[in-house]
Protein backbone atom coordinates (compact mmCIF):
# COMPACT_ATOMS: atom_id res chain seq x y z
CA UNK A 1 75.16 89.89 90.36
CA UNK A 2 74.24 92.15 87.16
CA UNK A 3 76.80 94.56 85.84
CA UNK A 4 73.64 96.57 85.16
CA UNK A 5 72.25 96.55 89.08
CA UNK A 6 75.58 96.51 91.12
CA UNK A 7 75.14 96.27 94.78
CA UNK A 8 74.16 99.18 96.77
CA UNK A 9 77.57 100.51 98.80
CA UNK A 10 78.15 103.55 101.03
CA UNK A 11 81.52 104.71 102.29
CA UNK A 12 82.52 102.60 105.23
CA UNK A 13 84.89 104.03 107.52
CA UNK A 14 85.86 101.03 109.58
CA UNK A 15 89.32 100.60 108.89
CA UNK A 16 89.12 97.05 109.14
CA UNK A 17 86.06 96.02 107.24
CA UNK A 18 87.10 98.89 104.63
CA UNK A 19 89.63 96.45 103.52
CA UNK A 20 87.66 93.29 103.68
CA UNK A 21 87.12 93.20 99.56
CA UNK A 22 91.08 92.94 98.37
CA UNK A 23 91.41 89.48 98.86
CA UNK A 24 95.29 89.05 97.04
CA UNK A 25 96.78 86.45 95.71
CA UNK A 26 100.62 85.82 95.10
CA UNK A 27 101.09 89.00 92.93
CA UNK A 28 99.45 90.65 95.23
CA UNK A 29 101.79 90.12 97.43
CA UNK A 30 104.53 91.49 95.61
CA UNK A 31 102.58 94.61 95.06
CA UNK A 32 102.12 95.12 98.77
CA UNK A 33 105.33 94.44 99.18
CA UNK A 34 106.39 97.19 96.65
CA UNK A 35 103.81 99.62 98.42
CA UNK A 36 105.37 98.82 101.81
CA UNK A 37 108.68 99.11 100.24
CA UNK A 38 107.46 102.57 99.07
CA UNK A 39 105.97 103.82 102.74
CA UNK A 40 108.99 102.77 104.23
CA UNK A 41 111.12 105.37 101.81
CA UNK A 42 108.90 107.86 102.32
CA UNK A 43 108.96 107.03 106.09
CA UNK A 44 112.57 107.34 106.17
CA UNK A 45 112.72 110.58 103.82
CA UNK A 46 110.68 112.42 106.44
CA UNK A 47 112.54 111.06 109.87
CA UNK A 48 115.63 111.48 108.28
CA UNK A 49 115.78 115.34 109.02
CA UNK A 50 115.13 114.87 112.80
CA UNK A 51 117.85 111.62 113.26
CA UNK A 52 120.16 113.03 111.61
CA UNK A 53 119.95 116.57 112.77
CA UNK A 54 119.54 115.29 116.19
CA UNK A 55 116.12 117.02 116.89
CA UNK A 56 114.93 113.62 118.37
CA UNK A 57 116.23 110.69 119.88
CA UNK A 58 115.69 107.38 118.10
CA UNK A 59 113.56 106.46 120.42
CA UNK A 60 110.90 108.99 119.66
CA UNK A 61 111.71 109.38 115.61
CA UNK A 62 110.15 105.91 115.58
CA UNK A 63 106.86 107.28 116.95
CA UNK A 64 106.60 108.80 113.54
CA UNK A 65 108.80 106.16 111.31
CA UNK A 66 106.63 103.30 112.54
CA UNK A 67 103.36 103.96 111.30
CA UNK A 68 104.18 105.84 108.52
CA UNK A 69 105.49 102.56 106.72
CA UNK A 70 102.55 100.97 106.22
CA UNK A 71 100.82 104.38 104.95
CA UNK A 72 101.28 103.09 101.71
CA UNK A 73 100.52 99.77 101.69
CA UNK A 74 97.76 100.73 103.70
CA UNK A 75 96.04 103.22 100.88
CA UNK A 76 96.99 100.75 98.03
CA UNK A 77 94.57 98.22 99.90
CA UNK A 78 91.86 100.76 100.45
CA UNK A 79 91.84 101.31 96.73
CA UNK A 80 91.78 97.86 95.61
CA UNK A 81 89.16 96.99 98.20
CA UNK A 82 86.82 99.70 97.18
CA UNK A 83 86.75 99.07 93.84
CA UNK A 84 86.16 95.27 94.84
CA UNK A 85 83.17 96.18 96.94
CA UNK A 86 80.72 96.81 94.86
CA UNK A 87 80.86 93.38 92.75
CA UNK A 88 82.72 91.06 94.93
CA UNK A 89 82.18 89.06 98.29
CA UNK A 90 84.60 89.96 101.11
CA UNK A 91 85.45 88.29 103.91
CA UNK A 92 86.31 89.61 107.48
CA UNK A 93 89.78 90.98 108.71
CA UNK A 94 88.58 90.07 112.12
CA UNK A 95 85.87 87.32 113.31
CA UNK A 96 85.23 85.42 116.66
CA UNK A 97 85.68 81.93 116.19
CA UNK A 98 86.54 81.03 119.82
CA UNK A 99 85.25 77.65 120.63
CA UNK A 100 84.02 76.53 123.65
CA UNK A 101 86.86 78.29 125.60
CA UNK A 102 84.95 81.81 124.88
CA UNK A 103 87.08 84.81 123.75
CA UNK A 104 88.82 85.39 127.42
CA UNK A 105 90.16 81.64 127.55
CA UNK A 106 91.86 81.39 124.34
CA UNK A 107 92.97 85.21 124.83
CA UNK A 108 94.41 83.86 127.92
CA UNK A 109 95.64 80.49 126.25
CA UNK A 110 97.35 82.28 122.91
CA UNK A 111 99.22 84.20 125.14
CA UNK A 112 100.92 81.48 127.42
CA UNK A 113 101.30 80.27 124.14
CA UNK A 114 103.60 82.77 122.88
CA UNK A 115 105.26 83.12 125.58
CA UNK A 116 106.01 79.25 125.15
CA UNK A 117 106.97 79.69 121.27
CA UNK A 118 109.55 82.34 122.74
CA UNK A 119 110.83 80.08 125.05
CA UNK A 120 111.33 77.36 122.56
CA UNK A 121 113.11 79.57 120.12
CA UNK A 122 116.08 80.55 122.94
CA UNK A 123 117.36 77.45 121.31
CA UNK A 124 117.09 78.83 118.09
CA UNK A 125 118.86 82.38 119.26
CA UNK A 126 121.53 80.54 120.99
CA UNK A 127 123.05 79.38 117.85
CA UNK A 128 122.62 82.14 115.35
CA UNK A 129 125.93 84.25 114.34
CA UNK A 130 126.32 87.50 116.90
CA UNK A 131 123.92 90.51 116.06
CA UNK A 132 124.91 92.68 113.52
CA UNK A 133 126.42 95.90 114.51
CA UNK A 134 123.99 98.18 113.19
CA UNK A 135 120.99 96.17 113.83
CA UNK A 136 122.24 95.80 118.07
CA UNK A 137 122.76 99.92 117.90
CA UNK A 138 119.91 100.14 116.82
CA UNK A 139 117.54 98.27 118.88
CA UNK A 140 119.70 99.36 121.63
CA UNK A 141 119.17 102.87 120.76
CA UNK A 142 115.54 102.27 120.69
CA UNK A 143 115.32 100.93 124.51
CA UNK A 144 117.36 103.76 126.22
CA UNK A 145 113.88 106.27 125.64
CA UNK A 146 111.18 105.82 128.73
CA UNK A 147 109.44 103.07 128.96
CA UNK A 148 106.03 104.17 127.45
CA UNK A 149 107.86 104.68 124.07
CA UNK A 150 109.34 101.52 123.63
CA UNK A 151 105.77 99.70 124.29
CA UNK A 152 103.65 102.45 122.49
CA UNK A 153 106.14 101.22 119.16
CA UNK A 154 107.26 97.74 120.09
CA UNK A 155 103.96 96.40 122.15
CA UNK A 156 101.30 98.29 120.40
CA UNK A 157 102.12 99.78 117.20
CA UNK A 158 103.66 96.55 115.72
CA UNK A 159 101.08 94.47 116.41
CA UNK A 160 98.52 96.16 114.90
CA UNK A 161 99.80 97.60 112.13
CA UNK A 162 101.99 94.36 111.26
CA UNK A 163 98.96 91.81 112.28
CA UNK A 164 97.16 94.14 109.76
CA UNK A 165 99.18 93.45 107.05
CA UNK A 166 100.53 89.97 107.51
CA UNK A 167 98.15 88.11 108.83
CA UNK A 168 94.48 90.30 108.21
CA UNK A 169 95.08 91.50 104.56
CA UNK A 170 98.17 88.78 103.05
CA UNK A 171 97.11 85.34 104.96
CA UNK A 172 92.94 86.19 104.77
CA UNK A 173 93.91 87.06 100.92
CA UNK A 174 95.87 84.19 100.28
CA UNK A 175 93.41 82.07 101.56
CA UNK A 176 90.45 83.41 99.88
CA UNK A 177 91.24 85.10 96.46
CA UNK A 178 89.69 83.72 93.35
CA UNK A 179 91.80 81.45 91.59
CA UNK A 180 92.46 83.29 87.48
CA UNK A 181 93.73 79.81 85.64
CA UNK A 182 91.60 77.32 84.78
CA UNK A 183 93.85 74.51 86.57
CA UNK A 184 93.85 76.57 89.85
CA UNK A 185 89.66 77.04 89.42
CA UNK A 186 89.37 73.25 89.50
CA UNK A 187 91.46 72.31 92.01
CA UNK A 188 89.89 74.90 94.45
CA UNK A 189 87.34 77.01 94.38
CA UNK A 190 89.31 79.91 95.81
CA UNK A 191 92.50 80.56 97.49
CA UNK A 192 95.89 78.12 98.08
CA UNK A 193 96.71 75.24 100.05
CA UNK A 194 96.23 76.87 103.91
CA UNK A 195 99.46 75.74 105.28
CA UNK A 196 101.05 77.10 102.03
CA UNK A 197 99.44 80.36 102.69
CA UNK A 198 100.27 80.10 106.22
CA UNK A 199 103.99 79.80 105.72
CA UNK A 200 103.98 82.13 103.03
CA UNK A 201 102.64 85.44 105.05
CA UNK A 202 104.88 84.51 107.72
CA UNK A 203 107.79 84.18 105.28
CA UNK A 204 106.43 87.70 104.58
CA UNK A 205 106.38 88.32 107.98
CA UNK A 206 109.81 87.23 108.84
CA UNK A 207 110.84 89.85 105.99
CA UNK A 208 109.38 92.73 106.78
CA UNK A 209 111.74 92.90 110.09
CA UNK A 210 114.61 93.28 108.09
CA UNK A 211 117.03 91.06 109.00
CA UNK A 212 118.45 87.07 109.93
CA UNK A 213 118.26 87.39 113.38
CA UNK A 214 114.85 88.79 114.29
CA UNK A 215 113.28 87.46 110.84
CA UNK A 216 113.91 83.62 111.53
CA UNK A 217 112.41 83.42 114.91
CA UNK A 218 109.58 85.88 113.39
CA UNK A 219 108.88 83.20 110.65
CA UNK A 220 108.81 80.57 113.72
CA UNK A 221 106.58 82.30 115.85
CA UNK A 222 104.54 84.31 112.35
CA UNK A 223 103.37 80.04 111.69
CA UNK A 224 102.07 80.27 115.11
CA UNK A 225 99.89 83.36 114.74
CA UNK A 226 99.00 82.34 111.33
CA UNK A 227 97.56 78.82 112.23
CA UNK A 228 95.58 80.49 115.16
CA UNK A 229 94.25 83.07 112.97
CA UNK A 230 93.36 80.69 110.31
CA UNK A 231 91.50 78.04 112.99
CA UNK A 232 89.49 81.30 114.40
CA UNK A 233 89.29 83.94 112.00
CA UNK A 234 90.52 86.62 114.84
CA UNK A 235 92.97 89.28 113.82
CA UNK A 236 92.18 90.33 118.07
CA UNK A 237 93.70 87.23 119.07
CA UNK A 238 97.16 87.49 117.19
CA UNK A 239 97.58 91.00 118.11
CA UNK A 240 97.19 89.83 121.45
CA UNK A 241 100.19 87.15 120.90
CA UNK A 242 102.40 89.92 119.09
CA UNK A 243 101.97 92.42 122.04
CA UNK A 244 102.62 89.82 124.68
CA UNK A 245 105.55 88.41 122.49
CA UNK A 246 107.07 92.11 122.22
CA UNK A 247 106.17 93.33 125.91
CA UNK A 248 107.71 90.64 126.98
CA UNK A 249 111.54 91.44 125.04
CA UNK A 250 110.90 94.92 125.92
CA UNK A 251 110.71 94.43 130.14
CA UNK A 252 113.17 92.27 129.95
CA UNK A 253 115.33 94.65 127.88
CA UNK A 254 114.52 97.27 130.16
CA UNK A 255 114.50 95.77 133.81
CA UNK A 256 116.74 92.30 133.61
CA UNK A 257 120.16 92.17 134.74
CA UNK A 258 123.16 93.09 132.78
CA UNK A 259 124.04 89.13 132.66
CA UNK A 260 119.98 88.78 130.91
CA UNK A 261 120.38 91.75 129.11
CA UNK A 262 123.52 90.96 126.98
CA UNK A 263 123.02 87.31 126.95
CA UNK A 264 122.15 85.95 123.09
CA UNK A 265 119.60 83.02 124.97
CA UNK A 266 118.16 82.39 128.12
CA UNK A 267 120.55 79.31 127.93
CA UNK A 268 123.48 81.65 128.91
CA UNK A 269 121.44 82.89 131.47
CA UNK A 270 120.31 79.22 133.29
CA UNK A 271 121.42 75.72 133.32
CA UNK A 272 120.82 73.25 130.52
CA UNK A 273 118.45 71.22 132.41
CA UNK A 274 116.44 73.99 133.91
CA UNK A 275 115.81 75.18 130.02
CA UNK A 276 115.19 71.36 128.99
CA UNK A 277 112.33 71.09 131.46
CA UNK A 278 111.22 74.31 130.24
CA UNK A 279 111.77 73.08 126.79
CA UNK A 280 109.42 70.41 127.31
CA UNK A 281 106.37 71.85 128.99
CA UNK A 282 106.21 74.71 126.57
CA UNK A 283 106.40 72.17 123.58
CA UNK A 284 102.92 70.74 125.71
CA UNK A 285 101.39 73.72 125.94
CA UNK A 286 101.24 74.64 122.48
CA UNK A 287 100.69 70.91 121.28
CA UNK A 288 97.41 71.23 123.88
CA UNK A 289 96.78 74.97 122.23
CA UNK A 290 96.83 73.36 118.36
CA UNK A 291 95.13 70.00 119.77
CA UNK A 292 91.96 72.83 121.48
CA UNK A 293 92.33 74.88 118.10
CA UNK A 294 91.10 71.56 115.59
CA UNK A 295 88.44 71.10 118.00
CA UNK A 296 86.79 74.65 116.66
CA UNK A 297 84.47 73.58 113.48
CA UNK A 298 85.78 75.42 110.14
CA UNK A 299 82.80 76.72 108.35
CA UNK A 300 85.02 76.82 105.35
CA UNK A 301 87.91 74.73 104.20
CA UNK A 302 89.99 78.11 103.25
CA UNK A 303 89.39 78.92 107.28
CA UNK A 304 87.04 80.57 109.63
CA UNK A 305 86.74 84.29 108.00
CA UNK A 306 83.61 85.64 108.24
CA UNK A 307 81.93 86.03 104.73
CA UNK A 308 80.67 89.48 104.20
CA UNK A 309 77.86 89.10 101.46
CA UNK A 310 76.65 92.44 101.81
CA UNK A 311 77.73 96.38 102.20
CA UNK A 312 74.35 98.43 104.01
């Protein structure tokens, strides 16, 4: 397109298509890592009065402290994706490429499919070093508050907002930015290797939690929700898996036994065989999820975002 007859834009409110033109690459990255780093000061600089002057609980402190993280991050997108939109092509945060299944199927089949992955990982928790002080405090602190809290953070507010980030702005970005050096430009027309750039945002992912114990099973399960995004373009579909994944630890944080509730894996919790069997039929599940997920045609190499040629 001319530099002299740019394209015709008007201020789009959408939240999610407003960010559709900042496709980043691996600085990028960094920089919305900084940003986040940033929002999470500031997010802490404003909570701190009412934690540690005991005006609120925890529980409701992170009401405020949880979105106001990615405030940053959030406006340093905006800004790059505005200035983008006039010139460049952006491609969808969210698109429907279900398959045959249909959008209620796979909904139904991504989140068996967590619940799997979780399942699976007990293995994984089992032999990881004891929780941290601080860290078990803390997320113990966060469960004593009523029960709508804990989901309106854990089951609602992290999905979206960390879906948002990881998997609609730095996996969609990573696997559609233009390449700058002229070895990248031939190898590719744009963006990196997609299991690269799925391992990467849930490397990302994994980090963002903060520490060992929640961030290795996060990378696990972040591979998961990357590969499902990447096969159907749906940022819906893996805020679906996050909110079943983190429903799920909150009920049973709130309503299992004493025995479940301080147990480090389910394998404290039943015999070996009973988890082996369930082991087994979870490892099927998702091998039949990935197997359905291939069958759904790619209109592009880098994935199935929707290309967005045009702003109205």
């Amino acid at each position: 397109m001319s530099f002299f007859k740019p394209r015709k834009v008007e201020k789009n409110y959408d939240l999610l298509t407003s960010c559709s033109w900042y496709t980043p690459d691996v600085a990028g990255l960094f920089a919305i890592l900084g940003w986040y780093l940033v929002g999470l000061l500031i997010a802490g600089i404003v909570t701190a009065p009412l934690m540690f002057g005991h005006v609120l609980p925890l529980y409701y402190v992170m009401l405020i402290l949880y979105p106001l993280q990615f405030v940053a991050a959030f406006i340093f997108v905006r800004i790059k994706s505005s200035r983008n939109m006039t010139f460049d092509t952006g491609y969808a945060l969210d698109s429907n490429h279900f398959g045959k299944w249909g959008g209620w199927k796979l909904g139904i089949a991504v989140a068996v499919a967590t619940i799997a992955a979780g399942i699976m990982l007990e293995v994984v928790n089992q032999y990881l070093p004891d929780t941290e002080g601080s860290v078990l405090e803390t997320l113990e602190e966060m469960m004593k508050g009523p029960l709508w809290t804990s989901l309106l953070t854990m089951a609602i507010m992290a999905p979206i907002c960390e879906e948002w980030l990881c998997r609609g702005v730095i996996l969609r970005g990573l696997l559609n930015y233009t390449p700058k050096s002229p070895a990248e430009q031939s190898e590719r027309q744009r963006g990196m290797s997609p299991a690269l750039a799925i391992v990467i945002s849930a490397i990302f992912f994994a980090a963002i939690h903060g520490n060992i114990w929640q961030g290795i099973t996060a990378f696990a399960i972040g591979c998961l929700f990357g590969y499902v995004y990447y096969r159907t373009g749906s940022l819906k579909l893996t805020m679906l898996m996050h909110c079943v994944n983190n429903a799920l630890a909150v009920f049973i944080g709130k309503f299992g036994s004493d025995k479940v509730a301080d147990a480090k894996s389910i394998l404290e919790v039943i015999p070996a065989w009973e988890y082996a069997v369930l082991f087994v039929l979870s490892g099927a599940f998702i091998w039949f999820l990935i197997n359905y997920l291939k069958t759904i045609e790619l209109q592009d190499p880098q994935g199935n975002c929707d290309v967005i040629e045009e702003v109205h």
